[in-house]
N, C-alpha and C. Protein backbone atom coordinates (compact mmCIF):
# COMPACT_ATOMS: atom_id res chain seq x y z
N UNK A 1 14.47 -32.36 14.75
CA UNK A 1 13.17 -31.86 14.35
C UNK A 1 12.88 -32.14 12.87
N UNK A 2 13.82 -32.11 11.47
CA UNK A 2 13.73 -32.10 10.52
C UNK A 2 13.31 -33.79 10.24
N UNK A 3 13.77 -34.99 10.95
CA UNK A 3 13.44 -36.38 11.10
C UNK A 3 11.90 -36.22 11.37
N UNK A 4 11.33 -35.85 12.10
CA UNK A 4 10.22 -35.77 12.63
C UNK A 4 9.21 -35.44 11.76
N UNK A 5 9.20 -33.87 10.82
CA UNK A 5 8.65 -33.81 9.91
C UNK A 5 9.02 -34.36 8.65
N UNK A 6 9.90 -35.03 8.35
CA UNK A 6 9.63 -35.37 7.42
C UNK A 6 8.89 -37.21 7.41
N UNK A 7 8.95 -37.65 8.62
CA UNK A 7 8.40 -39.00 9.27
C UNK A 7 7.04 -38.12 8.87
N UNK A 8 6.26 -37.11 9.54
CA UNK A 8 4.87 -36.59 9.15
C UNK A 8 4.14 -36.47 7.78
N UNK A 9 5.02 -35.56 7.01
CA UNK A 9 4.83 -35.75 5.27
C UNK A 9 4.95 -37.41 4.75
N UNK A 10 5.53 -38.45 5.41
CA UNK A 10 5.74 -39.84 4.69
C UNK A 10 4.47 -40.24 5.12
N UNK A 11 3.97 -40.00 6.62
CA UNK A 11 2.53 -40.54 7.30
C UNK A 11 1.36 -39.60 6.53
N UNK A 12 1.25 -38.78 6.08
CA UNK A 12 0.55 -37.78 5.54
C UNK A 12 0.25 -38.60 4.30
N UNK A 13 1.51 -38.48 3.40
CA UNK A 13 1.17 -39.06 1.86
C UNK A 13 0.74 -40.44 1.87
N UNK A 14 1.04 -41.38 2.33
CA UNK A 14 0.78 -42.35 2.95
C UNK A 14 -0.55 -42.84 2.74
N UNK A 15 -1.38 -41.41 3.76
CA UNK A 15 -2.96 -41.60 4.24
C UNK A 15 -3.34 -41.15 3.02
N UNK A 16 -2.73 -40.29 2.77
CA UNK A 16 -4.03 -39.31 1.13
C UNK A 16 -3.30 -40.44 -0.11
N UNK A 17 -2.50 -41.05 -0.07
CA UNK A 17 -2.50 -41.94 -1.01
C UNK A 17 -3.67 -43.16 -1.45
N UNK A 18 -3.83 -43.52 0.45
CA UNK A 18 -4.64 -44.73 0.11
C UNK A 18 -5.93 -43.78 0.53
N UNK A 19 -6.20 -43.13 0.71
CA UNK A 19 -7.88 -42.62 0.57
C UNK A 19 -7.77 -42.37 -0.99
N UNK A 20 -6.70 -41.68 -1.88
CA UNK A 20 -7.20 -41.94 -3.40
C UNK A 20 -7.31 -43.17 -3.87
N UNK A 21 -6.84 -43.65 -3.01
CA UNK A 21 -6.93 -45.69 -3.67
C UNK A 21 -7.85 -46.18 -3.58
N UNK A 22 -8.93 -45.53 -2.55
CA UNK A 22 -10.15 -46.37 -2.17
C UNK A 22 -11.18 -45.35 -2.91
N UNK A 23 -11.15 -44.03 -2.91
CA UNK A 23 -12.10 -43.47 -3.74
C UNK A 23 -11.78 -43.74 -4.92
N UNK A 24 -10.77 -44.47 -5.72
CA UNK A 24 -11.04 -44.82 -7.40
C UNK A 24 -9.85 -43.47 -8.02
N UNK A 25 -9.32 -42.92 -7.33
CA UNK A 25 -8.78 -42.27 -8.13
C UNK A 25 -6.96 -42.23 -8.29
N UNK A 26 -6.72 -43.51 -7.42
CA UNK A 26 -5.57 -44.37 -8.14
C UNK A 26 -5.88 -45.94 -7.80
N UNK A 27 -5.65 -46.16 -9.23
CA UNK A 27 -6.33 -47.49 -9.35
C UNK A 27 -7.70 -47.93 -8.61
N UNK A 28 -7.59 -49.07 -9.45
CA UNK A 28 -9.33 -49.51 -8.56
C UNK A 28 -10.46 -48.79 -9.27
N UNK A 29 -11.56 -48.66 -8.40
CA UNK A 29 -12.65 -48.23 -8.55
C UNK A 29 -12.80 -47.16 -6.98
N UNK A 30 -14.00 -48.32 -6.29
CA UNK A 30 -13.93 -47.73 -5.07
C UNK A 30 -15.44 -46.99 -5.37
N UNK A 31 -16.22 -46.81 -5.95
CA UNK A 31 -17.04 -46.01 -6.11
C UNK A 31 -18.47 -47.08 -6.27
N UNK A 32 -18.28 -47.97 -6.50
CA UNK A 32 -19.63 -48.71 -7.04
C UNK A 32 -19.98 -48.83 -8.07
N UNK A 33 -19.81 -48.26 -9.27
CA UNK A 33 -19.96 -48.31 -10.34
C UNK A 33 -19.36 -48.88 -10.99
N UNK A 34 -17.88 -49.07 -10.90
CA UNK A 34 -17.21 -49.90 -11.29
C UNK A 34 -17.07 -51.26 -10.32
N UNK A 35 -16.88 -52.34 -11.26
CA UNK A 35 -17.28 -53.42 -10.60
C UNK A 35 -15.43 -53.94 -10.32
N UNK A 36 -14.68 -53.85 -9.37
CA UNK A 36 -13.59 -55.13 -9.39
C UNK A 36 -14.04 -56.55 -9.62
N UNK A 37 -12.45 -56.29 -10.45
CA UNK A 37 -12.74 -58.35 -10.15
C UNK A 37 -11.64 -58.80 -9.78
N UNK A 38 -11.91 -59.97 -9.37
CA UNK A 38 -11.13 -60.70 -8.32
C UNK A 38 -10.45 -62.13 -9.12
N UNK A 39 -11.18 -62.55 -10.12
CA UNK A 39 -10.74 -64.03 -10.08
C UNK A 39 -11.33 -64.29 -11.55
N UNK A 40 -10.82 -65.22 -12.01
CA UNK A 40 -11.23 -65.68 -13.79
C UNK A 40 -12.38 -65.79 -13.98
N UNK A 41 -13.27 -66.70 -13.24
CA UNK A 41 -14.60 -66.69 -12.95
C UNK A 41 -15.24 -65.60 -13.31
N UNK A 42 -14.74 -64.93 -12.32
CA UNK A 42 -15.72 -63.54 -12.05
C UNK A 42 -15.20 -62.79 -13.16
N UNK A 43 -14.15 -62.90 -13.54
CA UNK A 43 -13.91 -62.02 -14.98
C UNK A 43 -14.95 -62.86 -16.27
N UNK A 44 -14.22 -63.81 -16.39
CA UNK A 44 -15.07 -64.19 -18.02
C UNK A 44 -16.97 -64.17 -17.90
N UNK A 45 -17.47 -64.25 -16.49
CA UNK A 45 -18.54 -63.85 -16.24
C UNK A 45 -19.11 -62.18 -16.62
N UNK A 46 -17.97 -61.50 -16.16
CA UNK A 46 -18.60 -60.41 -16.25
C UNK A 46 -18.59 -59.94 -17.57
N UNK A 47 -17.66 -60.06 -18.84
CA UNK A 47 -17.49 -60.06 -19.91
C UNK A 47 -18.46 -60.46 -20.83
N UNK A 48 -19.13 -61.58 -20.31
CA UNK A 48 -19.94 -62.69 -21.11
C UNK A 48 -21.49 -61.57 -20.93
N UNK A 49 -21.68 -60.20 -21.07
CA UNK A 49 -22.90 -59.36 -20.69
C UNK A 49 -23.80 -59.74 -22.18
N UNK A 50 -25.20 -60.29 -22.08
CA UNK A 50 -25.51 -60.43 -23.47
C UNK A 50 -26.55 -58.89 -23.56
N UNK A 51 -26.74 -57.98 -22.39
CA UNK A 51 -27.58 -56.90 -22.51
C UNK A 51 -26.57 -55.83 -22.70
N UNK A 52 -25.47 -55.55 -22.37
CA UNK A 52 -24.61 -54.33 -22.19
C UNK A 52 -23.18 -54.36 -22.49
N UNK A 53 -22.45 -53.18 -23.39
CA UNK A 53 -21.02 -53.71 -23.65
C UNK A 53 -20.25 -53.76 -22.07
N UNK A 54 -19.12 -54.70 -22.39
CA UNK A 54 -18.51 -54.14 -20.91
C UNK A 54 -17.38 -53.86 -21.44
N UNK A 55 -16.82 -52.76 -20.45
CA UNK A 55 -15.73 -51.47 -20.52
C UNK A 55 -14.42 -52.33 -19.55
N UNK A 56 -13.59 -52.98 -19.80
CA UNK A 56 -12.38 -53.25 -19.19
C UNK A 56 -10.88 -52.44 -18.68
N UNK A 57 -10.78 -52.13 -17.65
CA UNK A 57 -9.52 -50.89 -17.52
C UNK A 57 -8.59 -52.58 -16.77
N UNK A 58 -7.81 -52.39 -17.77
CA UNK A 58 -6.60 -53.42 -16.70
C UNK A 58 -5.58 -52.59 -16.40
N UNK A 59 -5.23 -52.22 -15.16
CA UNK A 59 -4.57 -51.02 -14.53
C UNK A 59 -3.39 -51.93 -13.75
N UNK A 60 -2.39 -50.89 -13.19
CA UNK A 60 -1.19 -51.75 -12.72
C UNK A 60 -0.79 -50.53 -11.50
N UNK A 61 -1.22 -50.37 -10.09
CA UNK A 61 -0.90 -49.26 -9.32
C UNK A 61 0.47 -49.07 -9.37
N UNK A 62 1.47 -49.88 -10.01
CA UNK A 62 3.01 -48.90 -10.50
C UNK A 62 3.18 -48.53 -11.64
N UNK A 63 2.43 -48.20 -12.42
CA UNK A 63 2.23 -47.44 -13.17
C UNK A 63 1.85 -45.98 -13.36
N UNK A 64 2.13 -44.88 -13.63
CA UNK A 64 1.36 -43.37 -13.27
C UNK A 64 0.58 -43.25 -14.30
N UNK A 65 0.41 -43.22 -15.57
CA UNK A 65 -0.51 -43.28 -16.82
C UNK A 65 -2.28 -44.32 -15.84
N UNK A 66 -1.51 -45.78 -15.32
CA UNK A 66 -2.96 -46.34 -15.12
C UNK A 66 -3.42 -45.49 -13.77
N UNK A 67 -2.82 -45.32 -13.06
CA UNK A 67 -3.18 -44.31 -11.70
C UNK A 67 -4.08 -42.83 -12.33
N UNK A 68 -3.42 -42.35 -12.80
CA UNK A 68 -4.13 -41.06 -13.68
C UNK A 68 -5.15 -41.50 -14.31
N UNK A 69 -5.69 -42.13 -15.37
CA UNK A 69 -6.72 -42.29 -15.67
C UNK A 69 -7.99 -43.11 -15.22
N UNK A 70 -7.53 -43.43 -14.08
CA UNK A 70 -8.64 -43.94 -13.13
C UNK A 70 -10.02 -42.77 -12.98
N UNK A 71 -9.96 -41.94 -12.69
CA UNK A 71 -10.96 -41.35 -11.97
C UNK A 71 -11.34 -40.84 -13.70
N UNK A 72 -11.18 -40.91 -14.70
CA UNK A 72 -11.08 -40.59 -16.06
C UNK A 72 -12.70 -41.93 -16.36
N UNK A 73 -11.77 -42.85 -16.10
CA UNK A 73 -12.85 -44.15 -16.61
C UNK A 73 -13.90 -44.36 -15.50
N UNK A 74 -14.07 -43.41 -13.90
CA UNK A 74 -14.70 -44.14 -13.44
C UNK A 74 -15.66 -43.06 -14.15
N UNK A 75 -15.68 -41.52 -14.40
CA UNK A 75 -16.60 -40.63 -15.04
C UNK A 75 -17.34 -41.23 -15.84
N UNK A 76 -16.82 -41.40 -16.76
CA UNK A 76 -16.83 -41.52 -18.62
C UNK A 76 -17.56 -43.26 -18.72
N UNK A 77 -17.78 -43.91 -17.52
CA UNK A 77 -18.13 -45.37 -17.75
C UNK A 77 -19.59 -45.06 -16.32
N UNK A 78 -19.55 -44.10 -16.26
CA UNK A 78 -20.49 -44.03 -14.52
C UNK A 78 -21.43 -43.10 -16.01
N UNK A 79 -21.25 -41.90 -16.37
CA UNK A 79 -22.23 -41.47 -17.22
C UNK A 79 -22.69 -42.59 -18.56
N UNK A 80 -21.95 -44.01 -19.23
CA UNK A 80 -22.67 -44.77 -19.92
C UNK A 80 -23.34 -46.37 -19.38
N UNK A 81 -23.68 -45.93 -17.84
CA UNK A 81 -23.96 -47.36 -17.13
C UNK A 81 -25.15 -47.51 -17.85
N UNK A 82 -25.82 -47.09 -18.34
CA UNK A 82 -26.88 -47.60 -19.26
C UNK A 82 -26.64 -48.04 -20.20
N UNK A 83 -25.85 -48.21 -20.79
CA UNK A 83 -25.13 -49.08 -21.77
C UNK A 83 -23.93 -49.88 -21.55
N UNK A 84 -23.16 -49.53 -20.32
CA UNK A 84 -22.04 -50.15 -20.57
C UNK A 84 -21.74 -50.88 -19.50
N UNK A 85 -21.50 -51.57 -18.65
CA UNK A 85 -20.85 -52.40 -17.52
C UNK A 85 -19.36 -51.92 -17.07
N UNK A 86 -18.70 -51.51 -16.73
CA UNK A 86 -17.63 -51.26 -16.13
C UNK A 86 -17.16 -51.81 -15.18
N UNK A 87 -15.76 -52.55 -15.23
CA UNK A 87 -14.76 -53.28 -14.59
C UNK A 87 -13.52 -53.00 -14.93
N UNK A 88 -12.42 -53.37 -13.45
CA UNK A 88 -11.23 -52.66 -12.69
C UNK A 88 -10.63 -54.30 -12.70
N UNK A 89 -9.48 -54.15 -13.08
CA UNK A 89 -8.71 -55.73 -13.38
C UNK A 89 -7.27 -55.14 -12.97
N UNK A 90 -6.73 -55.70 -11.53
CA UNK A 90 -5.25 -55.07 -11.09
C UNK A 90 -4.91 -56.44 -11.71
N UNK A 91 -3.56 -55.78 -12.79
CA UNK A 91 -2.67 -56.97 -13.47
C UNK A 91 -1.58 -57.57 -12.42
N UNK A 92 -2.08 -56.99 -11.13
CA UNK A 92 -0.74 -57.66 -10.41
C UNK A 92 -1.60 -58.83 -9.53
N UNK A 93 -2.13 -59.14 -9.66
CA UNK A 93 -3.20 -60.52 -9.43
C UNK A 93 -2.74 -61.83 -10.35
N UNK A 94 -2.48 -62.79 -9.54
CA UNK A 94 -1.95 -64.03 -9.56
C UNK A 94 -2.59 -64.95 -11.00
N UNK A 95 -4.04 -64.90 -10.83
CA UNK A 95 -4.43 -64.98 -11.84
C UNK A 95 -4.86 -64.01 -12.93
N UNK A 96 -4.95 -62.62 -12.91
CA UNK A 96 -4.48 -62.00 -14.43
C UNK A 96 -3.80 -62.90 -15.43
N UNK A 97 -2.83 -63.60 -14.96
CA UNK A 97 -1.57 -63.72 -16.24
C UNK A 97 -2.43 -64.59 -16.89
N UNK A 98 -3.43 -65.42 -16.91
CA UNK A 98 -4.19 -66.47 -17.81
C UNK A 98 -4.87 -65.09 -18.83
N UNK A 99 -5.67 -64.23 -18.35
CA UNK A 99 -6.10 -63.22 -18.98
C UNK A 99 -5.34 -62.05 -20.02
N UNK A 100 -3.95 -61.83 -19.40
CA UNK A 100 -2.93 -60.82 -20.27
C UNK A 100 -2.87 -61.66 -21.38
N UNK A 101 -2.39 -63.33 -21.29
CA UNK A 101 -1.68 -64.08 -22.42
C UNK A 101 -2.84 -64.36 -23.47
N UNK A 102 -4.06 -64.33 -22.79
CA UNK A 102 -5.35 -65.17 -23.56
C UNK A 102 -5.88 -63.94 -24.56
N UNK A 103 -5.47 -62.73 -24.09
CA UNK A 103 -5.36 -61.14 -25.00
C UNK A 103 -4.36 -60.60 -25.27
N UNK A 104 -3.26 -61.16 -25.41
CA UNK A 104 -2.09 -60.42 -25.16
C UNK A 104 -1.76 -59.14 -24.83
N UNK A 105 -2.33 -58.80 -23.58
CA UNK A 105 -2.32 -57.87 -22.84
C UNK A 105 -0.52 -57.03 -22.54
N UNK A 106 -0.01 -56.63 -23.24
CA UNK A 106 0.82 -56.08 -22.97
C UNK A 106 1.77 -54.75 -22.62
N UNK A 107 0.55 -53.73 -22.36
CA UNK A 107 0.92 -52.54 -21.42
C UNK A 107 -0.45 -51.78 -20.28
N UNK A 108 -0.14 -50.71 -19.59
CA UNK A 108 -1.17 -50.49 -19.52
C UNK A 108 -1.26 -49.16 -19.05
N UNK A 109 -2.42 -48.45 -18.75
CA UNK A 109 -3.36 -48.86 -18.85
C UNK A 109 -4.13 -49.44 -19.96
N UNK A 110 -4.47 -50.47 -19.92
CA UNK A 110 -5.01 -50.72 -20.90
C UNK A 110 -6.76 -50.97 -21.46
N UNK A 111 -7.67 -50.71 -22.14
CA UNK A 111 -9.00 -50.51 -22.04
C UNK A 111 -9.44 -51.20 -23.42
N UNK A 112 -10.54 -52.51 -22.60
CA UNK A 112 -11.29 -53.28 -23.77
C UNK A 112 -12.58 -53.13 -23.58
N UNK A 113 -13.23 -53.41 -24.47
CA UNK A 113 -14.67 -53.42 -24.68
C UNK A 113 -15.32 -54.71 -25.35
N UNK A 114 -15.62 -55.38 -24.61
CA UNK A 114 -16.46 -56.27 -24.80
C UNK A 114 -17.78 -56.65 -25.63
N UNK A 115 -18.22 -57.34 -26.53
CA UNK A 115 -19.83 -57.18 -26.27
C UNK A 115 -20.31 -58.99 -26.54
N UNK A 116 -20.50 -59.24 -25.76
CA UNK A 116 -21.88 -60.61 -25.93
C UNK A 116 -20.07 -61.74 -25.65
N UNK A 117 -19.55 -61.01 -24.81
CA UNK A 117 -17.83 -61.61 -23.99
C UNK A 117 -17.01 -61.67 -25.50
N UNK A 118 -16.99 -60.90 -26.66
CA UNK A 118 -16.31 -60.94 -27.33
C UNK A 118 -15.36 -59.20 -27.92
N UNK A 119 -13.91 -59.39 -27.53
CA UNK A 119 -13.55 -58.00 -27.69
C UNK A 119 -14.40 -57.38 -29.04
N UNK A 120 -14.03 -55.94 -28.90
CA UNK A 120 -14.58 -55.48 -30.16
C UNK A 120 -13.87 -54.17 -30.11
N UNK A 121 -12.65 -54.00 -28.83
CA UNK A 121 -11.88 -52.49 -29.07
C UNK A 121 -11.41 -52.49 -27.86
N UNK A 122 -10.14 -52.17 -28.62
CA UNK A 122 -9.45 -52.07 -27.64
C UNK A 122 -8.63 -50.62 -27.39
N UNK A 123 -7.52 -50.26 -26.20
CA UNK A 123 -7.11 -48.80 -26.51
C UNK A 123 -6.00 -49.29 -25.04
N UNK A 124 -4.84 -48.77 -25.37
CA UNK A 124 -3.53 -48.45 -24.82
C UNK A 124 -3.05 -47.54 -24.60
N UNK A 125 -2.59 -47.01 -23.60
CA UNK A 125 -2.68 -45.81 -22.67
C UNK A 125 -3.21 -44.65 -22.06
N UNK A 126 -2.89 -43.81 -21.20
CA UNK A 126 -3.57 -42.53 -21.39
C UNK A 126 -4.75 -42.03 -21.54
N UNK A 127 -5.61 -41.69 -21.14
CA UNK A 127 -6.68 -40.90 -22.19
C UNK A 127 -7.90 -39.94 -21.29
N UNK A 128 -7.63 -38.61 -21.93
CA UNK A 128 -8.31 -37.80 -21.30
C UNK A 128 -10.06 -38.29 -21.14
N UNK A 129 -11.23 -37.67 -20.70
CA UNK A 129 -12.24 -37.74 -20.60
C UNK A 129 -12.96 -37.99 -21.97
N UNK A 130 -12.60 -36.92 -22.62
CA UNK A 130 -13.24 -36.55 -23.85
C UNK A 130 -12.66 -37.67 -24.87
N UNK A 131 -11.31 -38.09 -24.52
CA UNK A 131 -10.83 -39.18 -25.54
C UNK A 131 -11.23 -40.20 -25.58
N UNK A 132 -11.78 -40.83 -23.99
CA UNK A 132 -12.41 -41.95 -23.70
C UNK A 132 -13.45 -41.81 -24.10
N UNK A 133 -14.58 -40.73 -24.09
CA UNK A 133 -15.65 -41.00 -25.01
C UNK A 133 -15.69 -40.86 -26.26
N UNK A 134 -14.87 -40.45 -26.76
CA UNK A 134 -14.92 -40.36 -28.45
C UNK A 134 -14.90 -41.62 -28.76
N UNK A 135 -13.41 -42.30 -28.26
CA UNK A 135 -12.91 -43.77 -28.35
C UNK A 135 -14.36 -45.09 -28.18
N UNK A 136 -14.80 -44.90 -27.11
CA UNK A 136 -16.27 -45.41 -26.53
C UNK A 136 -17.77 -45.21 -27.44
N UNK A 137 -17.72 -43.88 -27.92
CA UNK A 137 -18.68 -43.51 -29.19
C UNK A 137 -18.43 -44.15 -30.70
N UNK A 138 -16.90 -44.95 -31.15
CA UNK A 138 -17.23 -45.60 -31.89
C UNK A 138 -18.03 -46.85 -31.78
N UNK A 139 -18.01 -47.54 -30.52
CA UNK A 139 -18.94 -48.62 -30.45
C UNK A 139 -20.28 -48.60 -29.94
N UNK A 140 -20.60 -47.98 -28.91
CA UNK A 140 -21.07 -47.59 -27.98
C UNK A 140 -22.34 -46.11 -28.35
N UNK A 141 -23.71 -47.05 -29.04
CA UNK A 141 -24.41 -46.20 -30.18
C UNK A 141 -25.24 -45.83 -28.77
């Protein structure tokens, strides 16, 4: 009997794992507001915004810091879509590594800000709600 339930709790966490995966609140987005990207293209495109900064989370789902502050950036970037563009970059994507080396992207979560496709701020690890907008309020008038 004890095999059995604990086979249930593994099928359990399992399911509520990936329903937080798809609502944005480990890794990803999942919500619409944040835009994934998929491919270099579609990254240096989305970067290149000449109307709006864009907000970069490069997240790593084995990570717990980028898992945790997911649902952090989808808030804090969903209340400045009038100013800001928001995008979800999983570093475990084949082509990331042209992107980590071309920024030297080296932990994460990690969070850039873009404007007219040129960084202008960046921020490494962690960060509550209120930190992300403080952090976001230096550029972001």
């Amino acid at each position: 009997m004890k095999r059995n339930s604990f086979i249930v709790v593994v099928l359990a966490a399992l399911l509520v794992g990936g329903l937080m995966f798809s609502c944005g609140i480990l890794g990803g987005s999942g919500n619409g507001k944040v835009k994934d990207v998929y491919s270099l293209k579609s990254f240096d495109g989305t970067i290149d915004n000449k109307k709006k900064f864009v907000l970069v989370d490069f997240w790593d789902a084995n990570n717990t810091p980028s898992n945790m502050v997911a649902s952090n950036f989808a808030v804090v970037s969903g209340e400045l879509a009038d100013k800001v563009v928001a995008a979800s970059v999983d570093i475990n994507q084949d082509w990331v590594k042209d992107v980590t080396r071309r920024y030297k992207i080296e932990g994460t979560p990690c969070f850039m800000l873009f404007e007219n496709g040129l960084e202008v701020g960046r921020n490494v690890g962690y960060m509550t709600k209120e930190e992300l907008r403080t952090w976001l309020g230096k550029y972001v008038k």
